[in-house]
N, C-alpha and C. Protein backbone atom coordinates (compact mmCIF):
# COMPACT_ATOMS: atom_id res chain seq x y z
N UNK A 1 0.80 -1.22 0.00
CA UNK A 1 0.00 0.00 0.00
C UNK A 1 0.84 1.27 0.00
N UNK A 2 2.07 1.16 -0.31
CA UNK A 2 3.00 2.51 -0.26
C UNK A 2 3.77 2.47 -1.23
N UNK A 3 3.96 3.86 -1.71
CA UNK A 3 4.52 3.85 -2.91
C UNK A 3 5.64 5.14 -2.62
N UNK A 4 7.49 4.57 -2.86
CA UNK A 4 7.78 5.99 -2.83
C UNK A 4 7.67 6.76 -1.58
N UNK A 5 7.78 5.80 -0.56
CA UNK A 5 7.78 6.08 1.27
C UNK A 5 6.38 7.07 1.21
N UNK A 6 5.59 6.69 0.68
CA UNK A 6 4.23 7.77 0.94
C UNK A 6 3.03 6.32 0.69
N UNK A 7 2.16 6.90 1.70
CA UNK A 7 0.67 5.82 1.73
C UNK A 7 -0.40 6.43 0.84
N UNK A 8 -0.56 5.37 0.17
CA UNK A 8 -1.61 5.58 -0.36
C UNK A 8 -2.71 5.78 -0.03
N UNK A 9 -3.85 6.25 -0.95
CA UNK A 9 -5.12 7.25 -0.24
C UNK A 9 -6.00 5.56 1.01
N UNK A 10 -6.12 6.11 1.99
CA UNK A 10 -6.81 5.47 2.51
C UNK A 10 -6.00 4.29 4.02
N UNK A 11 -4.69 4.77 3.84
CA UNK A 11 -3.71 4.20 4.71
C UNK A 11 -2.97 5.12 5.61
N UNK A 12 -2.51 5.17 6.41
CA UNK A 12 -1.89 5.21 7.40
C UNK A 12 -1.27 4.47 8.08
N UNK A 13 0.25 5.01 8.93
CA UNK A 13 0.83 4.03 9.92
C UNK A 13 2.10 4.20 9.27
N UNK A 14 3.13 3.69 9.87
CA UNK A 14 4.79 4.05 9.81
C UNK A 14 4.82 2.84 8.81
N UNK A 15 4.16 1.69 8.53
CA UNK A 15 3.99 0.73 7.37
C UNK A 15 2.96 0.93 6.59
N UNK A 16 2.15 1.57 6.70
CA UNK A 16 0.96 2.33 5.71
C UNK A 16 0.13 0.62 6.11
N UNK A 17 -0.05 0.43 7.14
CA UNK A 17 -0.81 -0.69 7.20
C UNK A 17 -2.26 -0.79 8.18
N UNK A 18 -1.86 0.41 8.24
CA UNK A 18 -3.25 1.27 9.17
C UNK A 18 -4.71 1.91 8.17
N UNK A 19 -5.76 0.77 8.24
CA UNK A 19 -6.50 2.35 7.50
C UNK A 19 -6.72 3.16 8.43
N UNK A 20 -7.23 4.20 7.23
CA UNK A 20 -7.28 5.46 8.09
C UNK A 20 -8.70 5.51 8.68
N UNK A 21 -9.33 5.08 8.66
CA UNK A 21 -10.98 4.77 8.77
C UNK A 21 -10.47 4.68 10.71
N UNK A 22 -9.14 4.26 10.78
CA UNK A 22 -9.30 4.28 12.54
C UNK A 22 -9.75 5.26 13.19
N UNK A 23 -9.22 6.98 12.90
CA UNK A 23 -9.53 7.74 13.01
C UNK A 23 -10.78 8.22 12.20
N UNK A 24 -11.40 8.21 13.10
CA UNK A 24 -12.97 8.61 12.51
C UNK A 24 -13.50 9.83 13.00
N UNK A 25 -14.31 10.85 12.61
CA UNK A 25 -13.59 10.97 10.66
C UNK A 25 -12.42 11.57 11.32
N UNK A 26 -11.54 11.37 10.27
CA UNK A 26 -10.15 12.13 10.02
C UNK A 26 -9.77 13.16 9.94
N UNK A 27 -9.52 14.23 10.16
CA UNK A 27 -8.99 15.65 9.67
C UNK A 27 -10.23 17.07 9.65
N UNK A 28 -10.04 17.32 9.11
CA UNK A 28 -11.17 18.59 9.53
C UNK A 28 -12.65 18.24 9.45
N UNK A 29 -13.01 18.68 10.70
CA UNK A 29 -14.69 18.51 10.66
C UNK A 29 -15.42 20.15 11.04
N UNK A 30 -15.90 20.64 10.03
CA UNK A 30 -16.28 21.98 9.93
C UNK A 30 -17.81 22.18 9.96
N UNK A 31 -18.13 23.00 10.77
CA UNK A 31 -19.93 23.42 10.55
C UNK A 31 -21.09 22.10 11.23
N UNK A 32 -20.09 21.50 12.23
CA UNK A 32 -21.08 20.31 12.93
C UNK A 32 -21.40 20.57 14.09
N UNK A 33 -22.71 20.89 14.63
CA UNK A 33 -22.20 21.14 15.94
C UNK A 33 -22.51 20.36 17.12
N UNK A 34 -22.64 19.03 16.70
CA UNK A 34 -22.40 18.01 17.71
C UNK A 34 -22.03 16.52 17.09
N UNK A 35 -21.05 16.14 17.49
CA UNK A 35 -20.66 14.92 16.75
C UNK A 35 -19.90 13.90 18.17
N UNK A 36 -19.17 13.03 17.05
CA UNK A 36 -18.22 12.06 17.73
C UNK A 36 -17.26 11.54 17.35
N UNK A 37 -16.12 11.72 17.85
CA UNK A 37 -14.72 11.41 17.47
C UNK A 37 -14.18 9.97 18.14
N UNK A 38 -13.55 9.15 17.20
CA UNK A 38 -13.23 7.63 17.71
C UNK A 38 -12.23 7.31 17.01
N UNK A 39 -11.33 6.73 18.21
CA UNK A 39 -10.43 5.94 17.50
C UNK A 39 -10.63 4.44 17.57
N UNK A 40 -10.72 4.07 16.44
CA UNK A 40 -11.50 2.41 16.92
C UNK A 40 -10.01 1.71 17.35
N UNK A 41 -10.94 0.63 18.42
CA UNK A 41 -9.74 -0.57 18.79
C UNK A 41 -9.64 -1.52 17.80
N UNK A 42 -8.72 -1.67 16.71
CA UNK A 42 -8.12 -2.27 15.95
C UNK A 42 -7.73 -3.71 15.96
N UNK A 43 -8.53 -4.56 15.57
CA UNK A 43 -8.89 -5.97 15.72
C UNK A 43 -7.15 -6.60 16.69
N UNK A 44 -7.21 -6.72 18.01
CA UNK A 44 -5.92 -7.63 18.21
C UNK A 44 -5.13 -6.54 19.13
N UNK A 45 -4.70 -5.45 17.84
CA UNK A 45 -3.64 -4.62 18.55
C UNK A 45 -4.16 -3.10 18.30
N UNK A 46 -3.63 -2.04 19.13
CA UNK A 46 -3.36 -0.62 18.65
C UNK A 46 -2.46 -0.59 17.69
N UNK A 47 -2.70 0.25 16.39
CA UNK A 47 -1.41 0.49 15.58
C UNK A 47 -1.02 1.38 15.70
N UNK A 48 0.61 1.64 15.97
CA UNK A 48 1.25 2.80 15.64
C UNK A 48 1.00 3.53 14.58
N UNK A 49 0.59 4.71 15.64
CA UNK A 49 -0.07 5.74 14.22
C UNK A 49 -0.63 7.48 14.90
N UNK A 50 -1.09 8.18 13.69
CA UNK A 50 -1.00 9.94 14.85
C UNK A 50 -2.24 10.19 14.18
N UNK A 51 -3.27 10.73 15.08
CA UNK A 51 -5.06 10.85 14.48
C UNK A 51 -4.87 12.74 14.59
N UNK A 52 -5.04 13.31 13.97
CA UNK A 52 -5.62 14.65 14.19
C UNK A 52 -6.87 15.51 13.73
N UNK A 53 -7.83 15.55 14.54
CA UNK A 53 -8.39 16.35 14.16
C UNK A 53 -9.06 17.84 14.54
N UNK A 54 -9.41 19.02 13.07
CA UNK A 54 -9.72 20.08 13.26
C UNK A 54 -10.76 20.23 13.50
N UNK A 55 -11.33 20.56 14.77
CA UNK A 55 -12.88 20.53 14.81
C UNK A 55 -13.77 22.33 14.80
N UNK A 56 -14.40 22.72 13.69
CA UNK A 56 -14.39 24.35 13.38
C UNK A 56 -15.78 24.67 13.67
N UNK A 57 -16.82 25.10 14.36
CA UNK A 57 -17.91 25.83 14.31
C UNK A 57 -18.30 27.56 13.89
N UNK A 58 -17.87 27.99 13.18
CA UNK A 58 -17.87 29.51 13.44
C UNK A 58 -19.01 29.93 13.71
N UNK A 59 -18.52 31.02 14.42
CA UNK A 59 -20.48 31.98 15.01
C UNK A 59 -21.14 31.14 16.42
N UNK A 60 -20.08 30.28 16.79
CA UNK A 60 -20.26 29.66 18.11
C UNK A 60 -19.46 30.43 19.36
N UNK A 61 -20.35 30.03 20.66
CA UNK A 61 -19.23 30.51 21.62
C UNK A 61 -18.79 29.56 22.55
N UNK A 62 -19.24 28.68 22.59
CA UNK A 62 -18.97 27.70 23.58
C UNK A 62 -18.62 26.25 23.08
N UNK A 63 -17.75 25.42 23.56
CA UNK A 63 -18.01 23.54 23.49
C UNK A 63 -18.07 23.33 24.28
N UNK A 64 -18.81 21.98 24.57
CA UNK A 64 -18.55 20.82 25.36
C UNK A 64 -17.61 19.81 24.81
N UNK A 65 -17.22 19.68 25.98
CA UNK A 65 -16.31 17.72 25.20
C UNK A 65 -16.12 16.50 26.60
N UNK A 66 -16.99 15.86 26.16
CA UNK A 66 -16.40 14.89 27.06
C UNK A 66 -16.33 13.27 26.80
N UNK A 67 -16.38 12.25 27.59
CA UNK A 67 -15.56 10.88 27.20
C UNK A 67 -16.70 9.79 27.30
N UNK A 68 -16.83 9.28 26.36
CA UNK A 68 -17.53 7.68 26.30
C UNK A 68 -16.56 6.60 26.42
N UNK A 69 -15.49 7.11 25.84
CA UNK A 69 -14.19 5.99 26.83
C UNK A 69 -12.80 7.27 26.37
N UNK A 70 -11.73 6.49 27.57
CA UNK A 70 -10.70 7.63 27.25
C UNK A 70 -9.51 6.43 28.32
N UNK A 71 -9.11 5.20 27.73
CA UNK A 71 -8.60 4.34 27.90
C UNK A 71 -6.62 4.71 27.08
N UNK A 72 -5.65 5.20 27.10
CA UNK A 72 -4.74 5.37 26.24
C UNK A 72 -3.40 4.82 26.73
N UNK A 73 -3.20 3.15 26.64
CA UNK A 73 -2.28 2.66 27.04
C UNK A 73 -1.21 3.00 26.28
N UNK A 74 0.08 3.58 26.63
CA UNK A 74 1.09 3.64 25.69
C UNK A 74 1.06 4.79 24.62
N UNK A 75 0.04 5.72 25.05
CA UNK A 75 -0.39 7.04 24.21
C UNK A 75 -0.95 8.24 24.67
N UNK A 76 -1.05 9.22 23.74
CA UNK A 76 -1.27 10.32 24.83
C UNK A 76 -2.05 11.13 23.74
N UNK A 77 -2.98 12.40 24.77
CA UNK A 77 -3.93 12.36 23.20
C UNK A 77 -3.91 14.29 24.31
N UNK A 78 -3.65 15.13 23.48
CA UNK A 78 -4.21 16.78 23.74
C UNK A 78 -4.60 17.04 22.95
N UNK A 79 -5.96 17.81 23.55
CA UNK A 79 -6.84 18.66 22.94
C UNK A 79 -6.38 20.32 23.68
N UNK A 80 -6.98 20.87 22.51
CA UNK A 80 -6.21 23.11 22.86
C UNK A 80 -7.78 23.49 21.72
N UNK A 81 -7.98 24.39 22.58
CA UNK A 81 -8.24 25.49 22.27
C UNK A 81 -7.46 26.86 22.41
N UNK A 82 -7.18 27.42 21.46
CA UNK A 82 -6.35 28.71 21.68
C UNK A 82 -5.15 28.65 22.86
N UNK A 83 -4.95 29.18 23.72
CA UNK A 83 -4.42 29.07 25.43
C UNK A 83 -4.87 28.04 26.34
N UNK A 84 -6.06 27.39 25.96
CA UNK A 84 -6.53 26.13 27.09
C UNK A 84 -6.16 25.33 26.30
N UNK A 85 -5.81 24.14 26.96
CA UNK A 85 -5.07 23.17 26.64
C UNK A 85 -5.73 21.95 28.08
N UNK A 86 -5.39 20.61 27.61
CA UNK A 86 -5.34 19.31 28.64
C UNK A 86 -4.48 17.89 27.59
N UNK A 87 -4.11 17.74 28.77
CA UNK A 87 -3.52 16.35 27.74
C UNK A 87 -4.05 15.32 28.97
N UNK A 88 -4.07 13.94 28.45
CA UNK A 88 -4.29 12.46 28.87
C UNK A 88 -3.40 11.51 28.51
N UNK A 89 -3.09 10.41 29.27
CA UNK A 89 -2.04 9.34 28.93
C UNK A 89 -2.12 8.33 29.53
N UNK A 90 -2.17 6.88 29.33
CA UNK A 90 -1.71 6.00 29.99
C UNK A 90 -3.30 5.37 30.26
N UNK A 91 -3.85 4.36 31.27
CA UNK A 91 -5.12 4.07 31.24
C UNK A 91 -5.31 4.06 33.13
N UNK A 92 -6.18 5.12 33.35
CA UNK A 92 -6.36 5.38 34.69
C UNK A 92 -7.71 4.34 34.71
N UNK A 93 -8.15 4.18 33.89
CA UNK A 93 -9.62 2.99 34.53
C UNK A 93 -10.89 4.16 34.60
N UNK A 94 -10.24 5.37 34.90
CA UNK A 94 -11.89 6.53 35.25
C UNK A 94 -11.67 7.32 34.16
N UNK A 95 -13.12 8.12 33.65
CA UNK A 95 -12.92 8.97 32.24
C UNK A 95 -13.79 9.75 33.14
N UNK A 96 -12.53 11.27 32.94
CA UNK A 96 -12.66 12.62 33.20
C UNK A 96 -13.86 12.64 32.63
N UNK A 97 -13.95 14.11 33.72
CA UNK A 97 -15.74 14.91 33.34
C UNK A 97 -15.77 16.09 32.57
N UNK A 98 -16.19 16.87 31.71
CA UNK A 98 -16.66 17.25 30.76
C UNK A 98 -15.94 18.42 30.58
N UNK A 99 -15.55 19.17 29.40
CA UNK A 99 -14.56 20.54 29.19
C UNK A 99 -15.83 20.87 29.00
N UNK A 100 -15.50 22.40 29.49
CA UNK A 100 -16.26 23.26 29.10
C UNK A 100 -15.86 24.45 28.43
N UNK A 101 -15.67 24.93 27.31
CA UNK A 101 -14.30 26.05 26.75
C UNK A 101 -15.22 27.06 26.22
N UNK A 102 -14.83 28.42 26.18
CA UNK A 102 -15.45 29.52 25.69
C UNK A 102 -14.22 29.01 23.93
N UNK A 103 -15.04 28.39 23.21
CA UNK A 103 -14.29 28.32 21.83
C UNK A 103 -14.84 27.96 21.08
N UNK A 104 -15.05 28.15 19.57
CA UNK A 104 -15.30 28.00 18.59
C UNK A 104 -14.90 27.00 17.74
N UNK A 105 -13.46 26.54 18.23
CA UNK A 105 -12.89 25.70 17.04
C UNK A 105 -12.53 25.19 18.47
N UNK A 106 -11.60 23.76 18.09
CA UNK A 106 -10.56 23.01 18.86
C UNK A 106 -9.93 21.66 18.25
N UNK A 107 -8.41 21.73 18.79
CA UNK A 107 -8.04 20.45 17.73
C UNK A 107 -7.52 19.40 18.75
N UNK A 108 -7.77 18.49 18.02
CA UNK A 108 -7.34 16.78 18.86
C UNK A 108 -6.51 16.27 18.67
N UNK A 109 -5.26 16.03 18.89
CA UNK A 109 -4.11 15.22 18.25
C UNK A 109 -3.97 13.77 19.46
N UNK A 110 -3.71 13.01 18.87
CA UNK A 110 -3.93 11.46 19.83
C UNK A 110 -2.85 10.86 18.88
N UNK A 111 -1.62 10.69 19.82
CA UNK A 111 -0.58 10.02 19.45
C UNK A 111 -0.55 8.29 19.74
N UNK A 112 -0.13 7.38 19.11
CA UNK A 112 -0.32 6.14 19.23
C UNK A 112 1.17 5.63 19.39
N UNK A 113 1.76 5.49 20.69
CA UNK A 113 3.64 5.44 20.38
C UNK A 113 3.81 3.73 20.74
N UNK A 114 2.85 2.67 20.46
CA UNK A 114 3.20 1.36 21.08
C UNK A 114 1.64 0.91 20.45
N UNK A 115 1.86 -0.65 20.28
CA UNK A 115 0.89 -1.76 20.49
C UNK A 115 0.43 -2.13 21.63
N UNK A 116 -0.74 -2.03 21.52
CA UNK A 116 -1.55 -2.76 22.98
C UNK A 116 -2.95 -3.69 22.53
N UNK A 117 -2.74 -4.46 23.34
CA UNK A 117 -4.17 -4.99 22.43
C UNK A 117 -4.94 -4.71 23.29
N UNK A 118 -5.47 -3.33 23.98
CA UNK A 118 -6.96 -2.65 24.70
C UNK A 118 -6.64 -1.45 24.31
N UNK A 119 -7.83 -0.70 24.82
CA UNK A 119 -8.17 0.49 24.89
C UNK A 119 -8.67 1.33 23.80
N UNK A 120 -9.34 2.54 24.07
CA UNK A 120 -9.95 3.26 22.88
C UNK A 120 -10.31 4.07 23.27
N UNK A 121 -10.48 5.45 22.24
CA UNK A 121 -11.12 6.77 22.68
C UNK A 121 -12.12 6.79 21.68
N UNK A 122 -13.14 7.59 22.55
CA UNK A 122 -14.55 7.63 22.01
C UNK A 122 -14.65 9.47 22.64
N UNK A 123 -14.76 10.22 22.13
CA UNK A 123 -14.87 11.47 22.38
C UNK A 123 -16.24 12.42 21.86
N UNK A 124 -17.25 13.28 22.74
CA UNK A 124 -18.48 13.31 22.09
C UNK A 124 -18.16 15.46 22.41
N UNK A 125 -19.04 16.28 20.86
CA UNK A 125 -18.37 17.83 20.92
C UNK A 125 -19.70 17.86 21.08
N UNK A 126 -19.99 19.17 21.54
CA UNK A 126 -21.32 19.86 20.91
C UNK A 126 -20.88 21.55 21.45
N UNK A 127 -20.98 22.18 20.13
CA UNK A 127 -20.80 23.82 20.51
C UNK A 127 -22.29 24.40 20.84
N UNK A 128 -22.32 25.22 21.11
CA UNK A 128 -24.06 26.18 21.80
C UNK A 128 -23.29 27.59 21.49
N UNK A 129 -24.61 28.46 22.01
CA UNK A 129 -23.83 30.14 22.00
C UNK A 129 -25.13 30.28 23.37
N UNK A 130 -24.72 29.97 24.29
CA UNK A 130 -25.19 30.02 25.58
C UNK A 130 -24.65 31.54 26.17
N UNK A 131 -25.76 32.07 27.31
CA UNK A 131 -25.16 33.71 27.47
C UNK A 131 -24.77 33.01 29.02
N UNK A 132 -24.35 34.25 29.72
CA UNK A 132 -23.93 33.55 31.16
C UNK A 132 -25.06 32.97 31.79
N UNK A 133 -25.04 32.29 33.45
CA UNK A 133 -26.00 31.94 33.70
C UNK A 133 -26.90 30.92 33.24
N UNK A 134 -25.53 30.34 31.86
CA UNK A 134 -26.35 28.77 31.52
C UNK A 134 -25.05 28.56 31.18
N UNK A 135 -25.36 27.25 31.13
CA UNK A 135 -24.43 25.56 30.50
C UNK A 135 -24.42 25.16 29.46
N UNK A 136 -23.36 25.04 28.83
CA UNK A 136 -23.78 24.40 27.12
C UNK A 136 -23.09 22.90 27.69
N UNK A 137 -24.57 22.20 27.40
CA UNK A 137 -24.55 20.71 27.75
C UNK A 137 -24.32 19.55 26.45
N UNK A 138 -23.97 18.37 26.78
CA UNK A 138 -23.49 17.57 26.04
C UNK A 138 -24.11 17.71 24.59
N UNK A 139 -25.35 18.22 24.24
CA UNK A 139 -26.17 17.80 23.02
C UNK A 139 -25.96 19.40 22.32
N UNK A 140 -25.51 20.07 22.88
CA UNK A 140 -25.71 21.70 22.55
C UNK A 140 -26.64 22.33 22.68
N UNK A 141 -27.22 22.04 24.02
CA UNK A 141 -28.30 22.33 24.62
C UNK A 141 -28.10 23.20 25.84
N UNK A 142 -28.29 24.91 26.15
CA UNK A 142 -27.92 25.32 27.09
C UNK A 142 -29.02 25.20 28.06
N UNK A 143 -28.40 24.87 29.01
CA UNK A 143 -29.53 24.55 30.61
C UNK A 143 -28.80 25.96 31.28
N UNK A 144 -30.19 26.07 31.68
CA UNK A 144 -29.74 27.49 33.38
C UNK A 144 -29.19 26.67 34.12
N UNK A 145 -28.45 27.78 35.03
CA UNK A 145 -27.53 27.36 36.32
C UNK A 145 -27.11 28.75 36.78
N UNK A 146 -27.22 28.26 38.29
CA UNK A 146 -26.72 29.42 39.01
C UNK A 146 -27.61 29.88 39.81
N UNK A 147 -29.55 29.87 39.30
CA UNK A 147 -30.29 30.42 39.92
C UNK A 147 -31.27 29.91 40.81
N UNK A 148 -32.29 30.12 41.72
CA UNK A 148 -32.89 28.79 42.55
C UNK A 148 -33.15 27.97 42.16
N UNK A 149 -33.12 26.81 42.73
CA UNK A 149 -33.27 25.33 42.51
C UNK A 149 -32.90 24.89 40.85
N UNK A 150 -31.74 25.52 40.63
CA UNK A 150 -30.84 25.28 39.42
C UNK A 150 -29.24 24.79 39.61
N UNK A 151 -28.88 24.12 38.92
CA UNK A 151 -27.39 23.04 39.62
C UNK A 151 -26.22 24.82 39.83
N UNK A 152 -25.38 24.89 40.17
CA UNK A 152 -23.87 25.60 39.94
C UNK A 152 -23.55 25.74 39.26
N UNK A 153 -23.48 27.13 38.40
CA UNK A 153 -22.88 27.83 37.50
C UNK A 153 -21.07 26.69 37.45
N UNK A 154 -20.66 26.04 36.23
CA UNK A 154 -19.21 25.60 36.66
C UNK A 154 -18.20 26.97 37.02
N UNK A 155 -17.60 27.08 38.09
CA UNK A 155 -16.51 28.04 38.25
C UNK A 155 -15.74 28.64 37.79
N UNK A 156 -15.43 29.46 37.56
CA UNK A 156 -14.60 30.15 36.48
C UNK A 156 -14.21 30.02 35.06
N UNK A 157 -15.91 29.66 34.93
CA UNK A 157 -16.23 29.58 33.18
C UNK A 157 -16.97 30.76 32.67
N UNK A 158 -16.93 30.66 31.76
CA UNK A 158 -18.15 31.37 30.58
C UNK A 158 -19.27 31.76 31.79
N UNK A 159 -19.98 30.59 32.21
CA UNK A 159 -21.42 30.39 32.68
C UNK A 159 -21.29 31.09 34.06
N UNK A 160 -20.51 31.87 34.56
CA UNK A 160 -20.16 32.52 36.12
C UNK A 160 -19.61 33.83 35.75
N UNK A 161 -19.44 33.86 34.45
CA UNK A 161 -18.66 35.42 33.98
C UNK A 161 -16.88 35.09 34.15
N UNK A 162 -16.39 34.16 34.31
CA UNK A 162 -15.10 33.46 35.11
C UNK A 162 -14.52 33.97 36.29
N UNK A 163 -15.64 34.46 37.13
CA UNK A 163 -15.69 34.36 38.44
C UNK A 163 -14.94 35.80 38.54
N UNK A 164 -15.06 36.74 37.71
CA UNK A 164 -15.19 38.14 37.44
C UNK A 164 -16.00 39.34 37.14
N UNK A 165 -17.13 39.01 37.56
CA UNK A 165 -18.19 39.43 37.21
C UNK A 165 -19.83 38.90 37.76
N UNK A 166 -20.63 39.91 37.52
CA UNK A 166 -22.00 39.07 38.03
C UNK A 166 -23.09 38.65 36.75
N UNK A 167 -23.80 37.82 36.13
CA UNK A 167 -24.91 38.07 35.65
C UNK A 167 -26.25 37.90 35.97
N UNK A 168 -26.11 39.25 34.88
CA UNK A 168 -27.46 40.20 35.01
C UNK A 168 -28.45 39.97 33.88
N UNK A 169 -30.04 40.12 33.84
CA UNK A 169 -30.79 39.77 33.41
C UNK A 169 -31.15 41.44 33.16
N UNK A 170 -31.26 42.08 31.86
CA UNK A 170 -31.43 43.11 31.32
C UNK A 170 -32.33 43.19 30.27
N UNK A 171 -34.01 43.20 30.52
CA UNK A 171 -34.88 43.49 29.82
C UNK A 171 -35.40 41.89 28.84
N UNK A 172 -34.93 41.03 29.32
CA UNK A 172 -35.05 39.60 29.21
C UNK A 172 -33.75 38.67 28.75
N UNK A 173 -32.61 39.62 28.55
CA UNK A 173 -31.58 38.98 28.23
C UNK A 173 -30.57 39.17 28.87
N UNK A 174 -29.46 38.17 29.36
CA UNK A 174 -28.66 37.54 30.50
C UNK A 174 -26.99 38.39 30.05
N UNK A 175 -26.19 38.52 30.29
CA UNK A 175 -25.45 39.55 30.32
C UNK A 175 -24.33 39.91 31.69
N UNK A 176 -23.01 39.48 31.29
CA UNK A 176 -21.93 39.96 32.48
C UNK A 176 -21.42 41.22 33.06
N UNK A 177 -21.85 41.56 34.05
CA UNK A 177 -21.55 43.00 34.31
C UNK A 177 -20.13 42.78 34.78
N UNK A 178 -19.01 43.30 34.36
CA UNK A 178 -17.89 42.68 34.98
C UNK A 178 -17.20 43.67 35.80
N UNK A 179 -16.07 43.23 36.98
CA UNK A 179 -15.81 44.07 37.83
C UNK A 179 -14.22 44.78 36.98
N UNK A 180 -14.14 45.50 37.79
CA UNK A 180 -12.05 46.15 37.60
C UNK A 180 -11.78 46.49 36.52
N UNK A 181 -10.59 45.63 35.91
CA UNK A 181 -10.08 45.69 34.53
C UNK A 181 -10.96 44.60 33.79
N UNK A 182 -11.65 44.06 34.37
CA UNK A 182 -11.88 43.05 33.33
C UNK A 182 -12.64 42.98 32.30
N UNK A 183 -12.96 42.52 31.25
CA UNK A 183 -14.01 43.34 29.82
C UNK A 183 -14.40 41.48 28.77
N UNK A 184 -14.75 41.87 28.27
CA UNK A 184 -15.35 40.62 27.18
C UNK A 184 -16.46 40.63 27.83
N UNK A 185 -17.25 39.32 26.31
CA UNK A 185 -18.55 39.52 26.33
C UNK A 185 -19.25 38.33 28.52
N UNK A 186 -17.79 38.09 28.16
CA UNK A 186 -17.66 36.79 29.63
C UNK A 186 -16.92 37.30 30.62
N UNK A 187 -16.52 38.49 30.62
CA UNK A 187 -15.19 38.74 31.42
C UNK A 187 -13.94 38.22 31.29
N UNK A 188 -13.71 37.44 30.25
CA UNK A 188 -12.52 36.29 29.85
C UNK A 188 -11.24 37.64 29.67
N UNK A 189 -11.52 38.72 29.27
CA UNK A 189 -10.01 39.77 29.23
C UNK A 189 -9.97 40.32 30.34
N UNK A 190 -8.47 40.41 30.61
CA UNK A 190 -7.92 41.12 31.50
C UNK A 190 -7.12 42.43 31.11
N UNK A 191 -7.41 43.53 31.09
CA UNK A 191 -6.63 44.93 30.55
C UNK A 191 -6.13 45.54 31.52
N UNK A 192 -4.83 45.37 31.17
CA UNK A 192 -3.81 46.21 32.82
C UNK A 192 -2.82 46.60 31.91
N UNK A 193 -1.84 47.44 32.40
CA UNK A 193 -1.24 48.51 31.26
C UNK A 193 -1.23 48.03 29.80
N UNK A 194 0.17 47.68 29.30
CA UNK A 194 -0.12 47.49 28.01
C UNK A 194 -0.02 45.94 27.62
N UNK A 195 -0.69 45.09 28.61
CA UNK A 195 -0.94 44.18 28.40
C UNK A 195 -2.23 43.76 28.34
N UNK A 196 -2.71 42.34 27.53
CA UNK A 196 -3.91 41.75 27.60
C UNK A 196 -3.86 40.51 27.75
N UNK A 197 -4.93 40.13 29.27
CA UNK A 197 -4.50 38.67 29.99
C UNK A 197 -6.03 37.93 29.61
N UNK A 198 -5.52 36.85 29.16
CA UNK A 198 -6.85 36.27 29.12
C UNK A 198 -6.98 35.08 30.49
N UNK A 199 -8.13 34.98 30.54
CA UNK A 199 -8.41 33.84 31.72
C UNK A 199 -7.66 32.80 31.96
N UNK A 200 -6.88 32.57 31.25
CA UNK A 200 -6.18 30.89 30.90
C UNK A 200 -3.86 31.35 31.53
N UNK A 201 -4.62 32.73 31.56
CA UNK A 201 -2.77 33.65 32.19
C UNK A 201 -2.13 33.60 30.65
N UNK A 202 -2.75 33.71 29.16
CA UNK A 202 -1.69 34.04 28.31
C UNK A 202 -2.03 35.02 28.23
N UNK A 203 -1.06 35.87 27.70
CA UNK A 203 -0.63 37.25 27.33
C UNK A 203 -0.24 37.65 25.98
N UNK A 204 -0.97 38.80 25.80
CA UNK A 204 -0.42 38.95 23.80
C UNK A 204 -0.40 41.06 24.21
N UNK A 205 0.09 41.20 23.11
CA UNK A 205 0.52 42.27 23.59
C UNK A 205 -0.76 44.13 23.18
N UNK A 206 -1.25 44.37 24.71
CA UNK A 206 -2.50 44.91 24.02
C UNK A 206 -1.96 46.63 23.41
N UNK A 207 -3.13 47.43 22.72
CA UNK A 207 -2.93 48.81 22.04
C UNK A 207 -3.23 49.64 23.18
């Protein structure tokens, strides 16, 4: 299946003996706004091999992401948005609970550095454009939070203003009044001299 140290369409792997169908789907997934990302367990063994994908919503403000399995013996898999970032490795037996990212896009890279014959990632997105004072939940469905007999705003997200701010309900629509320096539509910027801090502590250089 290789021709000329290059794989032909539909292969992958350091022997091109991987289809690529492992990574499902493969490479950019644009304008979806709830899906599922898998790396299938490969009859026997894991193959050495590198999955990436671009996942793009524009005109969104929020994802979810979280795990239907997240098993990675001998591999390691980060996901980033912009400045947020998490990586995973190795097989703890428990699958983490749910990102919650003020982002639009985010990419997945899941490295495969060994054979194992277990494990697999099953990864589920859904973007929303939720205002504060709600949750963008697994389906891209924003639920309230925060207010009586409603679960906890998560902490220093989007849905709390990132714990810089209060929201406010202004003529029927929900809205961060934010305190100090802080500004965005979430409070996510920080403006102090001629710098600009975003929630996550990176820095780019402000006007």
């Amino acid at each position: 299946t290789a021709k000329c140290g290059t794989c032909v369409a539909g292969y992958i792997g350091a022997e091109c003996e991987v289809a690529a169908s492992v990574c499902q789907p493969n490479g950019r997934i644009r304008n979806l706004l709830h899906g599922r990302i898998v790396y299938a367990q490969f009859p026997g063994l894991w193959p050495e091999t590198k999955c990436l994908w671009d996942v793009v919503a524009p005109g969104m403000a929020f994802v979810n992401i979280s795990f239907e399995q997240l098993q990675l013996p001998g591999s390691t898999l980060q996901i980033e948005a912009g400045a947020q970032a998490v990586q995973y490795g190795g097989s703890s037996g428990s699958t983490p609970g749910a990102i919650v990212w003020l982002a639009s896009q985010f990419l997945v890279e899941l490295e495969v550095q060994e054979r194992h014959p277990s494990g697999g990632l099953a990864l589920l997105f859904a973007f929303c454009n939720c205002t504060c004072g709600q949750y963008c939940g697994p389906k891209g469905i924003c639920f309230p939070c925060g207010g009586a007999g409603e679960p906890l705003c998560p902490a220093n997200s989007p849905s709390d203003c990132h714990g810089h701010g209060a929201c406010s309900v202004d003529g029927g629509s929900r809205r961060c009044e934010c305190k100090g320096a802080h500004r965005g539509r979430y409070c996510e910027r920080c403006a102090t001299c001629a710098r600009v801090w975003t929630c996550s502590g990176q820095g780019a250089s402000g006007s």
